[in-house]
N, C-alpha and C. Protein backbone atom coordinates (compact mmCIF):
# COMPACT_ATOMS: atom_id res chain seq x y z
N UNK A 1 -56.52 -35.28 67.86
CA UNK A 1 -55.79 -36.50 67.58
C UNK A 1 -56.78 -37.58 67.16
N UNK A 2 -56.60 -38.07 65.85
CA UNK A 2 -57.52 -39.08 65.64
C UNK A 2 -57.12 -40.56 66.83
N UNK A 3 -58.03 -40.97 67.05
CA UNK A 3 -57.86 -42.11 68.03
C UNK A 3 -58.55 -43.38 67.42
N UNK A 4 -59.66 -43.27 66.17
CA UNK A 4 -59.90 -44.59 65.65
C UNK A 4 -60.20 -44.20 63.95
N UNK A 5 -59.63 -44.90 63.27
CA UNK A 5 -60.15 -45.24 62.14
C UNK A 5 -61.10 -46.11 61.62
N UNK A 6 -62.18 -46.50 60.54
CA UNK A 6 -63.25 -47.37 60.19
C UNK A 6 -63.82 -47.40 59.08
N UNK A 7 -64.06 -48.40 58.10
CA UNK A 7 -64.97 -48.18 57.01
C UNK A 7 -66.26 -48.95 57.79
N UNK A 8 -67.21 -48.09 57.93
CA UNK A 8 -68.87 -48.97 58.25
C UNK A 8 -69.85 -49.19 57.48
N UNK A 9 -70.08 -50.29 56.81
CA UNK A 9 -71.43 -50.56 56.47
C UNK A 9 -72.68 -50.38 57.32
N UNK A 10 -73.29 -49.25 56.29
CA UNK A 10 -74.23 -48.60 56.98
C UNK A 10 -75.63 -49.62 55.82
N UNK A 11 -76.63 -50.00 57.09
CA UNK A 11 -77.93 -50.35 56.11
C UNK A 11 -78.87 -49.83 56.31
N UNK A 12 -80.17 -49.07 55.10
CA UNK A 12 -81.28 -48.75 55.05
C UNK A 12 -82.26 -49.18 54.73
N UNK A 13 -83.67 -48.97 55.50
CA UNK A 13 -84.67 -49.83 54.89
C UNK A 13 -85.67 -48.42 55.12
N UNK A 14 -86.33 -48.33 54.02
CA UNK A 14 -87.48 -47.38 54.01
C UNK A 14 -88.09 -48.13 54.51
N UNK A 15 -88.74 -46.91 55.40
CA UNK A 15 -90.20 -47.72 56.47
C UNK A 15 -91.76 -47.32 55.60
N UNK A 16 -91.54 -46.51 54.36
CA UNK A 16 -92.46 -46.11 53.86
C UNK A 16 -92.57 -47.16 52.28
N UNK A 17 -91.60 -47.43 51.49
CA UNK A 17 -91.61 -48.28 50.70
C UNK A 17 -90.91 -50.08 50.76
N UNK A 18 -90.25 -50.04 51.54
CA UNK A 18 -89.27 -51.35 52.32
C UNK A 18 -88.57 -51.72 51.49
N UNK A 19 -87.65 -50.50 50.70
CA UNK A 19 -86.36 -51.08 50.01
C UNK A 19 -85.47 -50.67 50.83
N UNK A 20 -84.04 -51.90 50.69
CA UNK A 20 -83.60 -51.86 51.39
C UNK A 20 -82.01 -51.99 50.50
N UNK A 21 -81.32 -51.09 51.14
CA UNK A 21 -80.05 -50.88 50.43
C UNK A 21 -79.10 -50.36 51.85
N UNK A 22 -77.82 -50.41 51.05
CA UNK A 22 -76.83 -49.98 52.11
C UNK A 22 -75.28 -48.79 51.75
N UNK A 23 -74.66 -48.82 52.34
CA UNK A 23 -73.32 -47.98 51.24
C UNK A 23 -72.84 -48.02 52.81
N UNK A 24 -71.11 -47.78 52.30
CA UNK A 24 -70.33 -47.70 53.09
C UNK A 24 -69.70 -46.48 53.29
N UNK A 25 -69.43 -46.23 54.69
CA UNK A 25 -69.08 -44.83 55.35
C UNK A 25 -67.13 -45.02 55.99
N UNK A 26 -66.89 -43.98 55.30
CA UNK A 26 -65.29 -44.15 56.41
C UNK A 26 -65.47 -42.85 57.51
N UNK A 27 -65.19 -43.42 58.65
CA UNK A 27 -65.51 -42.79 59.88
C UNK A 27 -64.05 -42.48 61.03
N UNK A 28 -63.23 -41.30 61.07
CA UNK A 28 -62.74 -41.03 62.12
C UNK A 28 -63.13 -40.25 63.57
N UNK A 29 -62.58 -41.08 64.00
CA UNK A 29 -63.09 -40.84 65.48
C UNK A 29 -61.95 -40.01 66.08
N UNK A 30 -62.27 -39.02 66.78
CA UNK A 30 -61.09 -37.92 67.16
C UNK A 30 -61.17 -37.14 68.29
N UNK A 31 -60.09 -37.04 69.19
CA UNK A 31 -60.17 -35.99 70.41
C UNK A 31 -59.74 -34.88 70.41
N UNK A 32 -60.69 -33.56 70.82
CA UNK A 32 -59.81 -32.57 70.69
C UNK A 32 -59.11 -32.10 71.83
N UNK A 33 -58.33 -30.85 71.21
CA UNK A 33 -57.99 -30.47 72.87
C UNK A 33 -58.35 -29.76 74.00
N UNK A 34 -59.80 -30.15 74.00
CA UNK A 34 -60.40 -30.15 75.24
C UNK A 34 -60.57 -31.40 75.86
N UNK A 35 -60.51 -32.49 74.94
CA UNK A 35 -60.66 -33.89 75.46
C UNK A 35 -61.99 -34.53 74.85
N UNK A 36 -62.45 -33.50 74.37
CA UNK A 36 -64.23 -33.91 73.39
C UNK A 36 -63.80 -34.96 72.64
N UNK A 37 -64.69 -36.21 72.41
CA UNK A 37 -64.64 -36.95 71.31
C UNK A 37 -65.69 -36.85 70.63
N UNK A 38 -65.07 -36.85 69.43
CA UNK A 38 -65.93 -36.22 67.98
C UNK A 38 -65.72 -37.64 67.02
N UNK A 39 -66.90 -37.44 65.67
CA UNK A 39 -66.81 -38.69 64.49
C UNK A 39 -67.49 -37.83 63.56
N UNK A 40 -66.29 -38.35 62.20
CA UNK A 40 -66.28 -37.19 60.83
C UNK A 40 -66.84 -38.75 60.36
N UNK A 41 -67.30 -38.42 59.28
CA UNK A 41 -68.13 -39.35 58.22
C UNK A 41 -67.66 -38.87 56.94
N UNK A 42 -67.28 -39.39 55.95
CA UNK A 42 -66.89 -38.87 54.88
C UNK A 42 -67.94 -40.54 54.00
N UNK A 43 -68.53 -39.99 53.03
CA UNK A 43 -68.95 -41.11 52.17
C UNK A 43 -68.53 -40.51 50.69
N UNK A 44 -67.83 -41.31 49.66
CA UNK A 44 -66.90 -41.61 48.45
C UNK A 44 -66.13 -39.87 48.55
N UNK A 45 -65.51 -39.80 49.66
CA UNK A 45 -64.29 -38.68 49.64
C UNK A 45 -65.42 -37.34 50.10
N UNK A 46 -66.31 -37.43 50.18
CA UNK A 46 -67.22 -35.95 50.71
C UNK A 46 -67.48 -36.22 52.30
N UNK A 47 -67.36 -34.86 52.97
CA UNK A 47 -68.17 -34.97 54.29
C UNK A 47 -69.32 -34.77 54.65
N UNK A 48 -70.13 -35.81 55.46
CA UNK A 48 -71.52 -36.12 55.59
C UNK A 48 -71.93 -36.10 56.74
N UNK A 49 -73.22 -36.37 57.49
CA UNK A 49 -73.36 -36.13 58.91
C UNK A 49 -73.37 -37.71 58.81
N UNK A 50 -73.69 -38.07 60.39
CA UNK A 50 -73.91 -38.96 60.35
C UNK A 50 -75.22 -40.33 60.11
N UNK A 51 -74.76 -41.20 59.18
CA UNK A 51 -76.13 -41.59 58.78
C UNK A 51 -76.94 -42.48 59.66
N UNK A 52 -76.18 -41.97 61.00
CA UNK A 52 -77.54 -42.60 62.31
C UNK A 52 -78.06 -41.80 62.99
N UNK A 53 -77.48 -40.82 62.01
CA UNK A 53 -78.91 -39.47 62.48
C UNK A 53 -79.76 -38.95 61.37
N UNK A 54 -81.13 -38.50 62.10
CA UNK A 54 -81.94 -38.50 60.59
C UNK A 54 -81.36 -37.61 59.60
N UNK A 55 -80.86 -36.30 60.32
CA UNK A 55 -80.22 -35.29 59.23
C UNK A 55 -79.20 -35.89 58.36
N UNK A 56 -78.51 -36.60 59.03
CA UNK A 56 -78.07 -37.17 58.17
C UNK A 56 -78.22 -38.64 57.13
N UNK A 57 -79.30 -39.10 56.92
CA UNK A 57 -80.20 -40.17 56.78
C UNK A 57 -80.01 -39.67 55.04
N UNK A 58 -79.74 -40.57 54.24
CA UNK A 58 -79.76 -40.62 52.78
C UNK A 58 -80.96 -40.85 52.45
N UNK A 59 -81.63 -40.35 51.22
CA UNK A 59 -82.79 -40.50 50.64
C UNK A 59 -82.94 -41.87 50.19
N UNK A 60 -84.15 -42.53 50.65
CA UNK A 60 -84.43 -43.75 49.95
C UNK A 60 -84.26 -43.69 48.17
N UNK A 61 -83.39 -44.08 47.55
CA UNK A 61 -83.43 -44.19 46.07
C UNK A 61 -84.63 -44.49 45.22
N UNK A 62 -85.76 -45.53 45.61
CA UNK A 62 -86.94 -45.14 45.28
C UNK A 62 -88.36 -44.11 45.67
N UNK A 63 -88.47 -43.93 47.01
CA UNK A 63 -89.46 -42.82 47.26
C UNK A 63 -88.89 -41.55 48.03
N UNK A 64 -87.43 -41.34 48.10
CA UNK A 64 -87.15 -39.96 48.40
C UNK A 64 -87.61 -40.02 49.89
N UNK A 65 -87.80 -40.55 50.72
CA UNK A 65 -87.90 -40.29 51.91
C UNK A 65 -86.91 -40.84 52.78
N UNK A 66 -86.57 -39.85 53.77
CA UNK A 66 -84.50 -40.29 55.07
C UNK A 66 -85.82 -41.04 55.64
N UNK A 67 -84.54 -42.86 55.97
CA UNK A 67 -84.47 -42.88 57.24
C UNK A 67 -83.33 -43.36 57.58
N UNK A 68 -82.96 -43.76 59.33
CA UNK A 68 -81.80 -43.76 59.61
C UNK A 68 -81.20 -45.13 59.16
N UNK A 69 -80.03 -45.62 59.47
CA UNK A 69 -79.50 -46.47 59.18
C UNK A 69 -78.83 -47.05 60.32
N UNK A 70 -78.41 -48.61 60.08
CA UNK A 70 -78.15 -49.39 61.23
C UNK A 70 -76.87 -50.00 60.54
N UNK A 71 -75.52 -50.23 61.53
CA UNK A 71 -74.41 -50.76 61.21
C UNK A 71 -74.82 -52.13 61.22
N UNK A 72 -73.94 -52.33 59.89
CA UNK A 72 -73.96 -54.38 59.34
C UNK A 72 -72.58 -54.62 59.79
N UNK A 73 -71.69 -53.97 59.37
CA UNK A 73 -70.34 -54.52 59.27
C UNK A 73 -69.36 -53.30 59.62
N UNK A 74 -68.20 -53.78 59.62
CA UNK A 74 -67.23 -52.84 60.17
C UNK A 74 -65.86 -53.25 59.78
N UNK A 75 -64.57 -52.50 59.64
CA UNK A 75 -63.66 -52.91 59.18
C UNK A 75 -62.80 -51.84 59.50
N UNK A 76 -61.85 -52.02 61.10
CA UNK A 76 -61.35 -50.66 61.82
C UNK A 76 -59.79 -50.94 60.38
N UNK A 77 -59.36 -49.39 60.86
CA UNK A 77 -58.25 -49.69 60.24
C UNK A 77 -57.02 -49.10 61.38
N UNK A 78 -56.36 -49.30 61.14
CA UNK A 78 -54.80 -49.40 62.22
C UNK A 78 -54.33 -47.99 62.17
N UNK A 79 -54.54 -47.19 63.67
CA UNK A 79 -54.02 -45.70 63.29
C UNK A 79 -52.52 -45.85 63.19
N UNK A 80 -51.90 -45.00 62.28
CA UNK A 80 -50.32 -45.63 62.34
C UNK A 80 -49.73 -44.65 63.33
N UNK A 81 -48.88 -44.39 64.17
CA UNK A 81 -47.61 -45.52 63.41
C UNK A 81 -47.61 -47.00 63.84
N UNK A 82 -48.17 -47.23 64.76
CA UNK A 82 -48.25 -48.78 65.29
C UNK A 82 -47.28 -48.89 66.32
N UNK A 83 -46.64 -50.30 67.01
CA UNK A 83 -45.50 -50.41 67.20
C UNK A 83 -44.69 -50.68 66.44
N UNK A 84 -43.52 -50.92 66.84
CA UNK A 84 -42.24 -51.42 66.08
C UNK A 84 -42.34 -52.15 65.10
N UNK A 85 -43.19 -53.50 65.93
CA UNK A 85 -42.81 -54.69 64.62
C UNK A 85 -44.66 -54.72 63.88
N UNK A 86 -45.21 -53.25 63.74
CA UNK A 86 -46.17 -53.24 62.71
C UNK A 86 -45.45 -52.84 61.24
N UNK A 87 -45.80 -53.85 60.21
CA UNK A 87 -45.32 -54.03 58.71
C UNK A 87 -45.52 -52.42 58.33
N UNK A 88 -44.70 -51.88 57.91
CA UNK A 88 -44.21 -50.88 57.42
C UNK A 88 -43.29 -50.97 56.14
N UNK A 89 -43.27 -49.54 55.03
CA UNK A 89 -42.32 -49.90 54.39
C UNK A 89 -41.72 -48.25 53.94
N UNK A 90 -40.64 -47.73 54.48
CA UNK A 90 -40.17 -46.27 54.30
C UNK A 90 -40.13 -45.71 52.76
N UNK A 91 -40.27 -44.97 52.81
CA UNK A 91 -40.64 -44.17 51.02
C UNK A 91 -39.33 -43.58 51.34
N UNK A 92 -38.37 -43.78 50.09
CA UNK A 92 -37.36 -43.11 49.55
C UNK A 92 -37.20 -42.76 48.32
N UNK A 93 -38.32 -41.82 47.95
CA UNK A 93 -38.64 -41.44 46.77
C UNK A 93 -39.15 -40.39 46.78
N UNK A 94 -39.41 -38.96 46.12
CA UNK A 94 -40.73 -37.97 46.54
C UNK A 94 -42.03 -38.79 46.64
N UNK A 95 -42.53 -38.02 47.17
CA UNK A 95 -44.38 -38.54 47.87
C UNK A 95 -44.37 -38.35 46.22
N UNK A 96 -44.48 -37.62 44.97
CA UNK A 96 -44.94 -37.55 43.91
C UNK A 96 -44.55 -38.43 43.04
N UNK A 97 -43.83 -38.95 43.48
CA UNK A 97 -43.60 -40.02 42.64
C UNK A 97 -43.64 -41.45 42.94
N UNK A 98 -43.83 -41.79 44.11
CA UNK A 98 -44.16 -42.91 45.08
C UNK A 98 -45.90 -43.34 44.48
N UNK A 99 -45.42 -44.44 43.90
CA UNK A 99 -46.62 -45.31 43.81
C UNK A 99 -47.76 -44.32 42.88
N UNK A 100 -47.54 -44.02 41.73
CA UNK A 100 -48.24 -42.79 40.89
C UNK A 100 -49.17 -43.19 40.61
N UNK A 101 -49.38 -44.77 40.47
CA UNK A 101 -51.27 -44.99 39.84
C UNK A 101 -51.68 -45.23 41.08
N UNK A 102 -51.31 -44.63 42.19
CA UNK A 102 -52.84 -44.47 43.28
C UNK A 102 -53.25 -42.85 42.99
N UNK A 103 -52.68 -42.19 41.87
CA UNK A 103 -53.40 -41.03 41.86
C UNK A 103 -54.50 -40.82 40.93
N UNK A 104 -54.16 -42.15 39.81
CA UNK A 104 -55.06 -42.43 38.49
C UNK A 104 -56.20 -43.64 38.85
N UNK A 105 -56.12 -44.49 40.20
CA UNK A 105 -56.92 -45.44 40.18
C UNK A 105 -58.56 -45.13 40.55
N UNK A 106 -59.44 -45.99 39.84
CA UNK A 106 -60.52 -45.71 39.71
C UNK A 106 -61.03 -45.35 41.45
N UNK A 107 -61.89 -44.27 41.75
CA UNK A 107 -62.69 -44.49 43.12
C UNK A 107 -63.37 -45.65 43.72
N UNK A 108 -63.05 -46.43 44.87
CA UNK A 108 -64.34 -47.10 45.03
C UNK A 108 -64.86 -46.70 45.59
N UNK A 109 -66.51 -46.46 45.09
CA UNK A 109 -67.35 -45.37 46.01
C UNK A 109 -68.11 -46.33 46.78
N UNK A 110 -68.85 -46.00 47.58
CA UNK A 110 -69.17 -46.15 48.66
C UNK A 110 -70.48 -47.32 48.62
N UNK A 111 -71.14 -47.05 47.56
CA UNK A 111 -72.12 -47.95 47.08
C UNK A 111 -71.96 -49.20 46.17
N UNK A 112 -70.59 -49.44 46.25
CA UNK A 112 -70.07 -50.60 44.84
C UNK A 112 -69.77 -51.66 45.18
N UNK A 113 -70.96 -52.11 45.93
CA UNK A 113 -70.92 -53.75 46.68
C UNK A 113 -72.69 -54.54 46.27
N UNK A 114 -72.57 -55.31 46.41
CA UNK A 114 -73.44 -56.23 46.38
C UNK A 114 -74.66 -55.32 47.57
N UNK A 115 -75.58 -55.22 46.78
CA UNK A 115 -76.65 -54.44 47.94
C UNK A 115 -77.91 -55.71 48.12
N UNK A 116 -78.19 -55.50 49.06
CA UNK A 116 -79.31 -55.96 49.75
C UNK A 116 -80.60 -56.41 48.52
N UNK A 117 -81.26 -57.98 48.85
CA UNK A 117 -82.86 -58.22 48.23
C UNK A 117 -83.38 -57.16 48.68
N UNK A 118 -84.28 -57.33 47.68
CA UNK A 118 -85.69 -56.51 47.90
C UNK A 118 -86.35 -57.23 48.69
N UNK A 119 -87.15 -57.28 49.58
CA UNK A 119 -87.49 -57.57 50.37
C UNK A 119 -89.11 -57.37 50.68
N UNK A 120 -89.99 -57.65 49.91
CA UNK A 120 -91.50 -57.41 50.44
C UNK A 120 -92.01 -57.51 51.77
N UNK A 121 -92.42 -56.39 52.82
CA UNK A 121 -93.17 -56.92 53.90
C UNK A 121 -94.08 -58.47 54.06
N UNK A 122 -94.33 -59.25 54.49
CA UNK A 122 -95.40 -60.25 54.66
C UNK A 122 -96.89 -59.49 54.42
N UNK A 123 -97.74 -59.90 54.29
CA UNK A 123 -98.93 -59.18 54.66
C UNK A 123 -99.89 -60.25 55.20
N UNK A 124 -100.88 -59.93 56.38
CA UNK A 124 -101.65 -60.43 56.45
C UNK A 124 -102.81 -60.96 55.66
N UNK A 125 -104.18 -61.59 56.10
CA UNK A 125 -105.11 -61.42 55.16
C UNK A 125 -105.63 -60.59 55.18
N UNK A 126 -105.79 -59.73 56.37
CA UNK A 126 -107.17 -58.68 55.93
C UNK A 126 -106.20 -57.73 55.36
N UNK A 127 -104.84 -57.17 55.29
CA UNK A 127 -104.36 -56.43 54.02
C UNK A 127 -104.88 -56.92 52.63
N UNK A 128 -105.53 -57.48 52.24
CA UNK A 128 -105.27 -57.73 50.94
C UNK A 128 -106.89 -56.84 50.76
């Protein structure tokens, strides 16, 4: 039974080059029936581990090296059905034909936000 829904902004900073970028993860959280709670990660419709673990740690886009990532933001979403007076609206139509350009609308993938400065370490003097 899923028990939470979430899109998370996940952020990365290579500790080897210090770029720093981010992308967003949709995350259900779920019990089974043993009572285990489990969390699926899906990033732009694929399933992924999770990116606060190193295995699952995305490659820095400039030097190819995982590291993990730290939540910025969060945005739960409402498992339905809700109660009563949660806004709802009943489909009396086939599912195939209900609302047809959500089958043609563009993806928003996961990376299609405003990402993070670059960010130079400080350096001391005797670095130089």
């Amino acid at each position: 039974m899923i028990t939470e829904l979430a899109v998370e902004r996940v952020e990365f900073t290579c500790g080897h080059c210090w770029h720093k970028w981010s992308a967003d993860y949709d995350v259900q959280y779920y019990r089974d029936d043993n009572g285990d709670e489990w969390e699926y990660f899906t990033r732009d419709g694929i399933a992924v581990s999770s990116p606060y673990d190193l295995q699952g740690a995305p490659a820095c886009p400039i030097c190819g090296r995982h590291w993990v990532g730290r939540l910025i933001a969060r945005r739960p979403v409402p498992v339905p059905p809700g109660t009563s007076a949660t806004p709802r609206s009943r489909i009396t139509v086939p599912r195939d034909q209900h609302r047809t350009d959500r089958h043609t609308a563009p993806p928003l993938e996961a990376d299609a936000h405003d990402q993070p400065t670059h960010q130079t370490p400080a350096t001391s003097p005797g670095d130089r």
